[in-house]
N, C-alpha and C. Protein backbone atom coordinates (compact mmCIF):
# COMPACT_ATOMS: atom_id res chain seq x y z
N UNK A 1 92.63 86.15 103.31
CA UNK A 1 93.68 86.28 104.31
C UNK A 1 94.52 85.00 104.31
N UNK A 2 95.05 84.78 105.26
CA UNK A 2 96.13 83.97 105.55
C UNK A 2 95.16 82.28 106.04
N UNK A 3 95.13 80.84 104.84
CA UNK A 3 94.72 80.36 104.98
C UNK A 3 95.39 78.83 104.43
N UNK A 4 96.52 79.24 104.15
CA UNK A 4 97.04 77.73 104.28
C UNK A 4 97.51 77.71 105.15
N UNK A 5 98.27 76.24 104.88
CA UNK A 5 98.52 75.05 106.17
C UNK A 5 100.12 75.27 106.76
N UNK A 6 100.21 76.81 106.20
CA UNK A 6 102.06 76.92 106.39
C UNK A 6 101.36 77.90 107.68
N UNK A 7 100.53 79.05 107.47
CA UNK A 7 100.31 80.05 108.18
C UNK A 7 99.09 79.26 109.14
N UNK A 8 98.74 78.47 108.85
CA UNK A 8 97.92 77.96 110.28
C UNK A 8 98.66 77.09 110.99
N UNK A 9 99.93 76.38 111.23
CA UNK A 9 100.54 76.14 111.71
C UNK A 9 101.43 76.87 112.69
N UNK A 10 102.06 77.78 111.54
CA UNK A 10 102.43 78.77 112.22
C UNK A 10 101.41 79.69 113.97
N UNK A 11 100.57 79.70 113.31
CA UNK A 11 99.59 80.13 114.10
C UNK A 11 99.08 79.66 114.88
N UNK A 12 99.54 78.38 115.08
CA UNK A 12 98.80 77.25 116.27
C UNK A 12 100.00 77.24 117.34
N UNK A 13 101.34 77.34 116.90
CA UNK A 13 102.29 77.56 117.56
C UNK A 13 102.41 78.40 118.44
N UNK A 14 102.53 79.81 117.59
CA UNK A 14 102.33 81.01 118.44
C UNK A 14 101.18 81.05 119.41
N UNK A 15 99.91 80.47 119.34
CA UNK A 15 99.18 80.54 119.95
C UNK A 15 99.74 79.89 121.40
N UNK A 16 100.00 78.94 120.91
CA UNK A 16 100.60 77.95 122.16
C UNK A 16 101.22 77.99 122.96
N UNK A 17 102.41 79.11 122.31
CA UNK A 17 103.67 79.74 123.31
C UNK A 17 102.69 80.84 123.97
N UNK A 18 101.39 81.93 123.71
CA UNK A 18 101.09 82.35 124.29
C UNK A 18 100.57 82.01 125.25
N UNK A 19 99.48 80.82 125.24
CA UNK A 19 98.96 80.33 126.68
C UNK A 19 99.87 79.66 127.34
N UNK A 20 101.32 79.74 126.90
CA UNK A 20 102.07 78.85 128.27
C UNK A 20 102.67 80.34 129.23
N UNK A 21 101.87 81.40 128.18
CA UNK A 21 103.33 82.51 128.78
C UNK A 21 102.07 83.82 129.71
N UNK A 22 101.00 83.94 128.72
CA UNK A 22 99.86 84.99 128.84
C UNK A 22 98.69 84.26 129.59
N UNK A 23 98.03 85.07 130.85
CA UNK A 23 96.90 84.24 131.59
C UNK A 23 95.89 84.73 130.17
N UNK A 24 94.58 83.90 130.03
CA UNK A 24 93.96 84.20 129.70
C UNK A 24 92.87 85.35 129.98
N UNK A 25 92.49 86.25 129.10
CA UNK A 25 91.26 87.74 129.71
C UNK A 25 92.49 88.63 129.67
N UNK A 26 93.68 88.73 129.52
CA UNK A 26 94.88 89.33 129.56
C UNK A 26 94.39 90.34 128.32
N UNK A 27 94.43 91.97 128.77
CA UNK A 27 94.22 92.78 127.45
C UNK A 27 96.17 93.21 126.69
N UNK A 28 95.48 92.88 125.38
CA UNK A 28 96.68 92.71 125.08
C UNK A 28 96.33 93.88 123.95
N UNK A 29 97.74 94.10 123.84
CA UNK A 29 98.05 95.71 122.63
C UNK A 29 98.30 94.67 121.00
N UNK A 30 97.86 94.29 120.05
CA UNK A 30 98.60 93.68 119.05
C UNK A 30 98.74 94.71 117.75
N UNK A 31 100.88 94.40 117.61
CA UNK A 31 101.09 95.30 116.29
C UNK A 31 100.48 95.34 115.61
N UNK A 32 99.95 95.88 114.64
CA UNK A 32 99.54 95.93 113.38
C UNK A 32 97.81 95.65 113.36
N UNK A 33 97.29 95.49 111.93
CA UNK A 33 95.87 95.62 111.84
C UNK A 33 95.06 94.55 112.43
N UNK A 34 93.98 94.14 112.63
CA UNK A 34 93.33 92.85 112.81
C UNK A 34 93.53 91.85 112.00
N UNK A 35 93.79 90.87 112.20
CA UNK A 35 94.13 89.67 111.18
C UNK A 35 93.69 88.54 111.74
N UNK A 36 93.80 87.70 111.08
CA UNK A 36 93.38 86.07 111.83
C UNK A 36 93.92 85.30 112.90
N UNK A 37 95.53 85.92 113.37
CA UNK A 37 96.26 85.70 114.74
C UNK A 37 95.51 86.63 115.67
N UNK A 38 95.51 87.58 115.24
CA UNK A 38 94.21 88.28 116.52
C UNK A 38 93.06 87.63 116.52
N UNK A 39 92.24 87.56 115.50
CA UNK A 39 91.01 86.88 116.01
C UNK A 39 91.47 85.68 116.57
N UNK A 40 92.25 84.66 116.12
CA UNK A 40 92.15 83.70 117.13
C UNK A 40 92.46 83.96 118.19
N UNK A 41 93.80 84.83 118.86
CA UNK A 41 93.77 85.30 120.56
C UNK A 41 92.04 85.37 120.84
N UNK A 42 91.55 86.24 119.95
CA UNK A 42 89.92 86.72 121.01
C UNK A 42 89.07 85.50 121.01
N UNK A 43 89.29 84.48 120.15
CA UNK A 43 88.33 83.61 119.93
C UNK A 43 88.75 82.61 121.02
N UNK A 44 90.14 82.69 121.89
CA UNK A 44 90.86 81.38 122.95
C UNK A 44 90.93 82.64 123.86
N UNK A 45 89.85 83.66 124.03
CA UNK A 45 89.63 84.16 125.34
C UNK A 45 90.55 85.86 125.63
N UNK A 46 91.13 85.73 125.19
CA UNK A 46 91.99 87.26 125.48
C UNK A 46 91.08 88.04 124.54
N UNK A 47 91.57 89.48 125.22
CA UNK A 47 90.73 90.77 125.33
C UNK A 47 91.78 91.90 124.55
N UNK A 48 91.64 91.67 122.79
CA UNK A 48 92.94 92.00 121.49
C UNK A 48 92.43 93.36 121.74
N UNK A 49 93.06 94.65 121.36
CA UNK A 49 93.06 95.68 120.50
C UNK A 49 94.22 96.01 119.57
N UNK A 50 94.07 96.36 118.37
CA UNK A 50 94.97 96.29 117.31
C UNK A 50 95.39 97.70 117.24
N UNK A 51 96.87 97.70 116.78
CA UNK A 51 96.95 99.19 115.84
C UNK A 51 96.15 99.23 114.95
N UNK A 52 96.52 100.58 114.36
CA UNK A 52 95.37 100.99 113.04
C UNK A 52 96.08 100.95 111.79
N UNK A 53 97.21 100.32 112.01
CA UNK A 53 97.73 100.46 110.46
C UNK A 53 98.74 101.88 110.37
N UNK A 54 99.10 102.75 111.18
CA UNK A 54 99.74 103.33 111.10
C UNK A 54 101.23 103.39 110.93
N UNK A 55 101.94 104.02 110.61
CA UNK A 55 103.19 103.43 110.38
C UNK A 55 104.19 103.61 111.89
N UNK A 56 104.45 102.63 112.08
CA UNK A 56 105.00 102.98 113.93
C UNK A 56 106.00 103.15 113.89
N UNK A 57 107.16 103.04 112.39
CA UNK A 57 108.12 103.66 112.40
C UNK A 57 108.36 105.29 112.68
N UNK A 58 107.34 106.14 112.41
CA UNK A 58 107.04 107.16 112.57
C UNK A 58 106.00 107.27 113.61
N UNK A 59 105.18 106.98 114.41
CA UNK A 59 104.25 106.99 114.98
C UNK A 59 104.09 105.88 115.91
N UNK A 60 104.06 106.44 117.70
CA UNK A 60 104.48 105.36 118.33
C UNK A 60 103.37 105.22 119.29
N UNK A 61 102.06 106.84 119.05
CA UNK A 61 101.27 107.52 119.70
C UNK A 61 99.95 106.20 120.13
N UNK A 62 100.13 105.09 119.26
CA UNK A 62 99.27 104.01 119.71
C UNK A 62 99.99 102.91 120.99
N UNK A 63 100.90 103.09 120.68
CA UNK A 63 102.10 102.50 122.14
C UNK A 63 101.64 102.94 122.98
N UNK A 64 102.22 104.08 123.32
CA UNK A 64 102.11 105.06 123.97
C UNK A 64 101.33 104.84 125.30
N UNK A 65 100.29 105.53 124.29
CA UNK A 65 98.55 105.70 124.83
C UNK A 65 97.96 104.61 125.52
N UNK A 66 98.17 103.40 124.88
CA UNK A 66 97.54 101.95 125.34
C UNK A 66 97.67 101.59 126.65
N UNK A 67 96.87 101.08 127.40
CA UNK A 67 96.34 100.59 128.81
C UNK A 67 96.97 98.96 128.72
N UNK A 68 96.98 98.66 127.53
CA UNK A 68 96.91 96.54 127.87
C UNK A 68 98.42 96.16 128.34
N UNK A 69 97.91 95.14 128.94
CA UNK A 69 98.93 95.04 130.48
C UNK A 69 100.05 94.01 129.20
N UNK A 70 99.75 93.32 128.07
CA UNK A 70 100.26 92.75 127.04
C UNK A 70 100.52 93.13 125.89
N UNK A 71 101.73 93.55 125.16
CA UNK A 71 102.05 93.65 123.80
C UNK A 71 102.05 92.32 123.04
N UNK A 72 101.74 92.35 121.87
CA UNK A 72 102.27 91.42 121.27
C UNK A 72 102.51 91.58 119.49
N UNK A 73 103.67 91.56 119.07
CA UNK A 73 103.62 91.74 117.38
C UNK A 73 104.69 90.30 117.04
N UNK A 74 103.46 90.02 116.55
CA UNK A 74 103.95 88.30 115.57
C UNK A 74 104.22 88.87 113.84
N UNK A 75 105.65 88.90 113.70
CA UNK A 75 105.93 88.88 112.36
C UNK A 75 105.61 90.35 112.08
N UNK A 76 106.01 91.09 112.84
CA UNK A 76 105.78 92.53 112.60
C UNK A 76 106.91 93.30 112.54
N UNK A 77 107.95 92.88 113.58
CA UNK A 77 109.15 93.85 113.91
C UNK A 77 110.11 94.00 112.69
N UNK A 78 110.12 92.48 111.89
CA UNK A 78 111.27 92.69 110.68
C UNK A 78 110.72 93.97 109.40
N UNK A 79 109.56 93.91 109.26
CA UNK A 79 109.37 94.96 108.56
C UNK A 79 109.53 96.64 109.20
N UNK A 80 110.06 96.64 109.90
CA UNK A 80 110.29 98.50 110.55
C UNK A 80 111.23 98.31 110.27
N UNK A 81 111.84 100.11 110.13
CA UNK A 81 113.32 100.49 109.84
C UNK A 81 113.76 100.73 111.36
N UNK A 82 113.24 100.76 112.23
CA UNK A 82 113.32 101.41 113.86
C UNK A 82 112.97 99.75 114.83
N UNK A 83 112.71 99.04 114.49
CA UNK A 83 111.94 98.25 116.14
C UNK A 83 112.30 98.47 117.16
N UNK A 84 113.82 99.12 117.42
CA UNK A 84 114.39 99.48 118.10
C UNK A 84 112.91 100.94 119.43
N UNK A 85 112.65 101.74 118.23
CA UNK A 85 112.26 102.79 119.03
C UNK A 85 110.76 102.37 119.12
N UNK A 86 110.41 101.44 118.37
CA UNK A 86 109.33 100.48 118.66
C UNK A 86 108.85 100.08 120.49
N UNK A 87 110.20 98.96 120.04
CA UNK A 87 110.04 98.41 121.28
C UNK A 87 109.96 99.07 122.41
N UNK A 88 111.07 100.31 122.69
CA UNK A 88 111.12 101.51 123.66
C UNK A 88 109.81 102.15 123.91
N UNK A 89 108.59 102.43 122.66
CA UNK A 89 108.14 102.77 122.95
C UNK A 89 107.07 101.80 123.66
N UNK A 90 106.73 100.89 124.00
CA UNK A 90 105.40 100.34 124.50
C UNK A 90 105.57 99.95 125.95
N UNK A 91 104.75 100.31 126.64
CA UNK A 91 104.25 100.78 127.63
C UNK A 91 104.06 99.20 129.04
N UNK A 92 103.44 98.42 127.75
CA UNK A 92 102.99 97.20 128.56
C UNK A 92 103.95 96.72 128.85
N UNK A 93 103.75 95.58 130.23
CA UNK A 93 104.76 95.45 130.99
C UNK A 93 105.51 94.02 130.29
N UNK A 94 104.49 93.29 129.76
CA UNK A 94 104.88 91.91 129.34
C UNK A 94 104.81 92.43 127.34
N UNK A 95 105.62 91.10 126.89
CA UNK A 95 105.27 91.23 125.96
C UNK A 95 105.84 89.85 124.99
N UNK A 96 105.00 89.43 123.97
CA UNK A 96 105.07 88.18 123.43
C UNK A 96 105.36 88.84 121.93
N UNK A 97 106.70 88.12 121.46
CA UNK A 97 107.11 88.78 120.21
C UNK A 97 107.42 87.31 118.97
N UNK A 98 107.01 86.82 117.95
CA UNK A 98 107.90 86.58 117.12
C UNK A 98 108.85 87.47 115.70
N UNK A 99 109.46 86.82 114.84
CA UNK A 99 110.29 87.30 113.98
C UNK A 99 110.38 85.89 113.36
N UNK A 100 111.07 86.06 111.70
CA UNK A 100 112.13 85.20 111.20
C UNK A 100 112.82 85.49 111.39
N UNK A 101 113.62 84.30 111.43
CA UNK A 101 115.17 84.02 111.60
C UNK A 101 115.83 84.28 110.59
N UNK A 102 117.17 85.18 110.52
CA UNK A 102 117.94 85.01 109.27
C UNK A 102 118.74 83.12 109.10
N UNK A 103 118.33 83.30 107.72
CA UNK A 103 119.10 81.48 107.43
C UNK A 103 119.84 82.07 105.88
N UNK A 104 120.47 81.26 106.06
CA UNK A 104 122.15 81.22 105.41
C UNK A 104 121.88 81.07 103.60
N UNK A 105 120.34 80.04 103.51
CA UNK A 105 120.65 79.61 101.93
C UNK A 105 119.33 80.58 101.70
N UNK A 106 118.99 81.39 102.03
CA UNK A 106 118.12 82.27 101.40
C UNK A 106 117.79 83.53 101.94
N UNK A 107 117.69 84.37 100.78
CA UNK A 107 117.75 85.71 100.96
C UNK A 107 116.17 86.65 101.63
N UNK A 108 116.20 87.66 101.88
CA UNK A 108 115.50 88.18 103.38
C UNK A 108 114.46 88.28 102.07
N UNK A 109 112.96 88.15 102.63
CA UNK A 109 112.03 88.21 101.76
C UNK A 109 111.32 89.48 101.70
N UNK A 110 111.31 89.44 100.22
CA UNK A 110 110.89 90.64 99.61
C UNK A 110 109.91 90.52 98.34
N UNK A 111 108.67 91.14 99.02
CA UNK A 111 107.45 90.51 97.76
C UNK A 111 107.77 91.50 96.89
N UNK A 112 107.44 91.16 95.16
CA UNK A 112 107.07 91.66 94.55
C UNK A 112 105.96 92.38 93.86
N UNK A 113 105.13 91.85 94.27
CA UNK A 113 103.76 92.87 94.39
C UNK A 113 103.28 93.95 95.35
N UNK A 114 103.65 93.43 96.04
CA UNK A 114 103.67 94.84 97.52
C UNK A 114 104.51 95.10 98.38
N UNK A 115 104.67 96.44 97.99
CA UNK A 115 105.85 97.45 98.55
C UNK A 115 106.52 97.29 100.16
N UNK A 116 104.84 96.83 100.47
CA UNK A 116 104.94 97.30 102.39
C UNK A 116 105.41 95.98 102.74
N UNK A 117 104.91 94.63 101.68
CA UNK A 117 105.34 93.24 102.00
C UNK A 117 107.02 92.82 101.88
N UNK A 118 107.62 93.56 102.53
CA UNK A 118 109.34 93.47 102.79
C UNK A 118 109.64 92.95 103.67
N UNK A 119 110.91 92.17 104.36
CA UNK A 119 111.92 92.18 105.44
C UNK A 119 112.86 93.03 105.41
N UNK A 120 112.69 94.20 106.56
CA UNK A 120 114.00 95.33 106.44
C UNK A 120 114.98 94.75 107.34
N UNK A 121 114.47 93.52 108.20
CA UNK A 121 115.30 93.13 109.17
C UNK A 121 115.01 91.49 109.31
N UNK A 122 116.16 90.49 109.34
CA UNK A 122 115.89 88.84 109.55
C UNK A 122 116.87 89.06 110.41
N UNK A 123 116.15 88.43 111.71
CA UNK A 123 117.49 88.52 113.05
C UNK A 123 118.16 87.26 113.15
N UNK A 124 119.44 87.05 113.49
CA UNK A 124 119.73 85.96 114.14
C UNK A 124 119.26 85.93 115.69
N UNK A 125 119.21 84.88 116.20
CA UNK A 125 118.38 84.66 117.57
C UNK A 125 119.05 85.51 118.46
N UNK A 126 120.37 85.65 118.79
CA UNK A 126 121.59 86.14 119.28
C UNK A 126 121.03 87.73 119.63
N UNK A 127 120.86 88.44 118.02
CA UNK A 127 120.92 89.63 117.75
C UNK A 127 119.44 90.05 118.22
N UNK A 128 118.14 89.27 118.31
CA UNK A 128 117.30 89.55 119.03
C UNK A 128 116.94 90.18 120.27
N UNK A 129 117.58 89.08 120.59
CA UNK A 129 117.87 88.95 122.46
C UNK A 129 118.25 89.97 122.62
N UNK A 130 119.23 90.53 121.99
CA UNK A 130 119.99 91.47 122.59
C UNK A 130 119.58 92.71 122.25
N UNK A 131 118.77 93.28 120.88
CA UNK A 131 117.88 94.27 120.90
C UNK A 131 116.68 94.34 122.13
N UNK A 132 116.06 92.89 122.33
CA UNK A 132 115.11 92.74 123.30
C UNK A 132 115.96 94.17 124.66
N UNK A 133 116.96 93.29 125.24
CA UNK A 133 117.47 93.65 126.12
C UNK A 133 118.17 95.21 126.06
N UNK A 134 118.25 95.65 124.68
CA UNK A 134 118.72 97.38 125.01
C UNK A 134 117.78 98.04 125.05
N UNK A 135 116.28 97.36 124.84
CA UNK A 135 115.28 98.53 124.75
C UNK A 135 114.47 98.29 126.50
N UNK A 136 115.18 97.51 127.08
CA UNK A 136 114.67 97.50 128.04
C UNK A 136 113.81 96.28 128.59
N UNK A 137 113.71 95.33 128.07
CA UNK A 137 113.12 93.97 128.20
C UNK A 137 114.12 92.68 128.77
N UNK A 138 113.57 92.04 129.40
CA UNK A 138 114.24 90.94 130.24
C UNK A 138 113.32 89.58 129.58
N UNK A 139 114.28 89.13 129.20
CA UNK A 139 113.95 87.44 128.50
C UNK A 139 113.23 86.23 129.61
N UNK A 140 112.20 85.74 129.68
CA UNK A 140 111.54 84.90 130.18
C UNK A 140 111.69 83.21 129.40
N UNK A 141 111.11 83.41 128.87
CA UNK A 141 110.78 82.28 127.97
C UNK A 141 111.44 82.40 126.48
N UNK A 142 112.09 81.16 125.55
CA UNK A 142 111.45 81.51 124.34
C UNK A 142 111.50 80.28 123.77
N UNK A 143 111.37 80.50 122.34
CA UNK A 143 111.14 78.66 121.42
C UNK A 143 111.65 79.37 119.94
N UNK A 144 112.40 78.01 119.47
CA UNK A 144 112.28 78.40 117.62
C UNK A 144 111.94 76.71 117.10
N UNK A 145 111.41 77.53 115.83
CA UNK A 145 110.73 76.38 115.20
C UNK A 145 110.35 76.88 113.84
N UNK A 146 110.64 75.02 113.34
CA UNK A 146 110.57 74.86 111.45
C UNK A 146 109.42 75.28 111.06
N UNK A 147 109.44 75.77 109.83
CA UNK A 147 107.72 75.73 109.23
C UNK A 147 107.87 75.89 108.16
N UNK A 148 108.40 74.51 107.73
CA UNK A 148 108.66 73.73 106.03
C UNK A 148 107.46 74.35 105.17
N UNK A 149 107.48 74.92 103.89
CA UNK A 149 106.65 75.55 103.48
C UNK A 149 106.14 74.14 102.46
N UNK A 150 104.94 74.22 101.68
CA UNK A 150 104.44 73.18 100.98
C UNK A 150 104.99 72.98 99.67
N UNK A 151 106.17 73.65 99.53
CA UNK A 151 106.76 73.48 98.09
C UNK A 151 107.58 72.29 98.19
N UNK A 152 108.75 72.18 96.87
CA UNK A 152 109.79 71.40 96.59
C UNK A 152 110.98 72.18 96.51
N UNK A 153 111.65 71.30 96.66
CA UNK A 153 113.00 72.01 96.14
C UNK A 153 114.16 72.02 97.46
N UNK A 154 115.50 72.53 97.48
CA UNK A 154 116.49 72.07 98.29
C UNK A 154 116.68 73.39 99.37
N UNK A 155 115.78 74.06 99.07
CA UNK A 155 115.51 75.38 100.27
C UNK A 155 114.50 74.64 101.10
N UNK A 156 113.47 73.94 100.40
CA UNK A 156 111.84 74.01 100.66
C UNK A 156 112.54 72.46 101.97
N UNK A 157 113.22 71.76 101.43
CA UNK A 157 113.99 70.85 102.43
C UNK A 157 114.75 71.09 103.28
N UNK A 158 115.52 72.30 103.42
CA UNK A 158 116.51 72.63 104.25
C UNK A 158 115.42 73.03 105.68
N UNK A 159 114.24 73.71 105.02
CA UNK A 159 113.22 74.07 106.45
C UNK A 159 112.78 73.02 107.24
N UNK A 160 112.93 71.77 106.82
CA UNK A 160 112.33 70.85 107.50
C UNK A 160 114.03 70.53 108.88
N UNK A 161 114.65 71.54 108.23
CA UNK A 161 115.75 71.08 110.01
C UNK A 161 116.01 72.44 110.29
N UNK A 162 115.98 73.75 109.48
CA UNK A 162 116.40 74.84 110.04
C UNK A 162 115.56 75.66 110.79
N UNK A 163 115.23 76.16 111.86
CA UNK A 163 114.45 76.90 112.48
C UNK A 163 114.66 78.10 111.66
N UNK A 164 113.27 78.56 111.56
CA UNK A 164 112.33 79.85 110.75
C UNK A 164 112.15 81.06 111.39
N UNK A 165 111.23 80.46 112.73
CA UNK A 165 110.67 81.45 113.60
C UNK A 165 111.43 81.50 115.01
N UNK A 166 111.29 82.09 115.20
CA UNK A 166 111.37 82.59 116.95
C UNK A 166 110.36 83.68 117.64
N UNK A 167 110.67 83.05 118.78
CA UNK A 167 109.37 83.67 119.45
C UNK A 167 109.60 84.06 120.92
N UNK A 168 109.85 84.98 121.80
CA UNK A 168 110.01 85.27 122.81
C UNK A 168 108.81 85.77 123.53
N UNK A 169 108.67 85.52 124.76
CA UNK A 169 107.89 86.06 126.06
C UNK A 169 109.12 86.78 126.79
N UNK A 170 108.71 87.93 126.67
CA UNK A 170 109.92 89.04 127.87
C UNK A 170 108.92 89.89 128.94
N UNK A 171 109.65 90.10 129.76
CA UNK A 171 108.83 91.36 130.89
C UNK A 171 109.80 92.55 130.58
N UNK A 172 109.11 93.56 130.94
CA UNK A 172 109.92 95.13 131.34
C UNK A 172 110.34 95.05 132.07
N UNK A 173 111.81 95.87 132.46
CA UNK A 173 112.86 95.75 133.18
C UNK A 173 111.92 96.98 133.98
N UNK A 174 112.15 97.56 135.44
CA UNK A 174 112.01 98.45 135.78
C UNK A 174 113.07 99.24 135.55
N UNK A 175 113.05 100.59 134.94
CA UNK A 175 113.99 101.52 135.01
C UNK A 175 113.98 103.06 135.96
């Protein structure tokens, strides 16, 4: 899994913005499969259940259904063709989201070995917010931040001033 010092950083961050934003014992809904950002939520006290891997572009029936008073998908939303009907669909009232940022000297990432490993979407911060807000979410908190990867080169330098990530804490609007 995910075990360098780019993605545990990353991961210490997000963690961080969550305990300034999520009480702890908080059951939380998290996008996608179990991974090592979930285990660490359960391991600093919150109460994770994961999707199953289903595709939520088509299938929202794990939204839905879910009881946890917390959503949260870190680095999940740019890969859907929909986040839009994503976001609409989940239930919980709070919810802690990151994304990359679109940046100017490089193009939206797209692995070559695996299909599912795409960006269908790099937001600008702007364009976030404002999806946040048509699906029904009200902005609380948020943060962006570098996460210079361990290479060289005049991209691998530009990260050390351009913000990467973003990360929002929003509540549900009542409608």
């Amino acid at each position: 899994m995910y075990t360098n010092n780019v993605h545990q950083k990353r991961f210490q961050k997000t963690l961080a913005f969550l305990n300034q934003n999520i009480e702890k014992g908080s059951h939380i809904l998290d996008l996608g499969v179990q991974n090592p950002m979930s285990e660490l939520m359960k391991a600093n006290g919150y109460k994770v259940e994961n999707t199953q891997g289903e595709d939520l572009d088509e299938d929202q029936t794990g939204l839905i259904n879910s009881n946890a008073e917390v959503a949260t998908a870190f680095e999940i939303l740019e890969h859907l063709l929909s986040p839009y009907q994503v976001l609409k669909s989940i239930r919980a009232k709070k919810l802690v989201v990151s994304v990359p940022l679109k940046i100017w000297f490089s193009s939206a990432y797209r692995s070559k070995t695996d299909l599912r490993d795409r960006h269908f979407h790099e937001f600008e911060d702007w364009q976030f917010n404002w999806l946040l807000e048509k699906t029904g979410w009200k902005i609380v908190a948020s943060q962006k931040w570098i996460n210079p990867p361990e290479s060289f080169g005049i991209r691998s330098l530009l990260r050390y001033f351009i913000p990467r990530h973003y990360i929002v804490y929003a509540e549900k609007i009542n409608t």
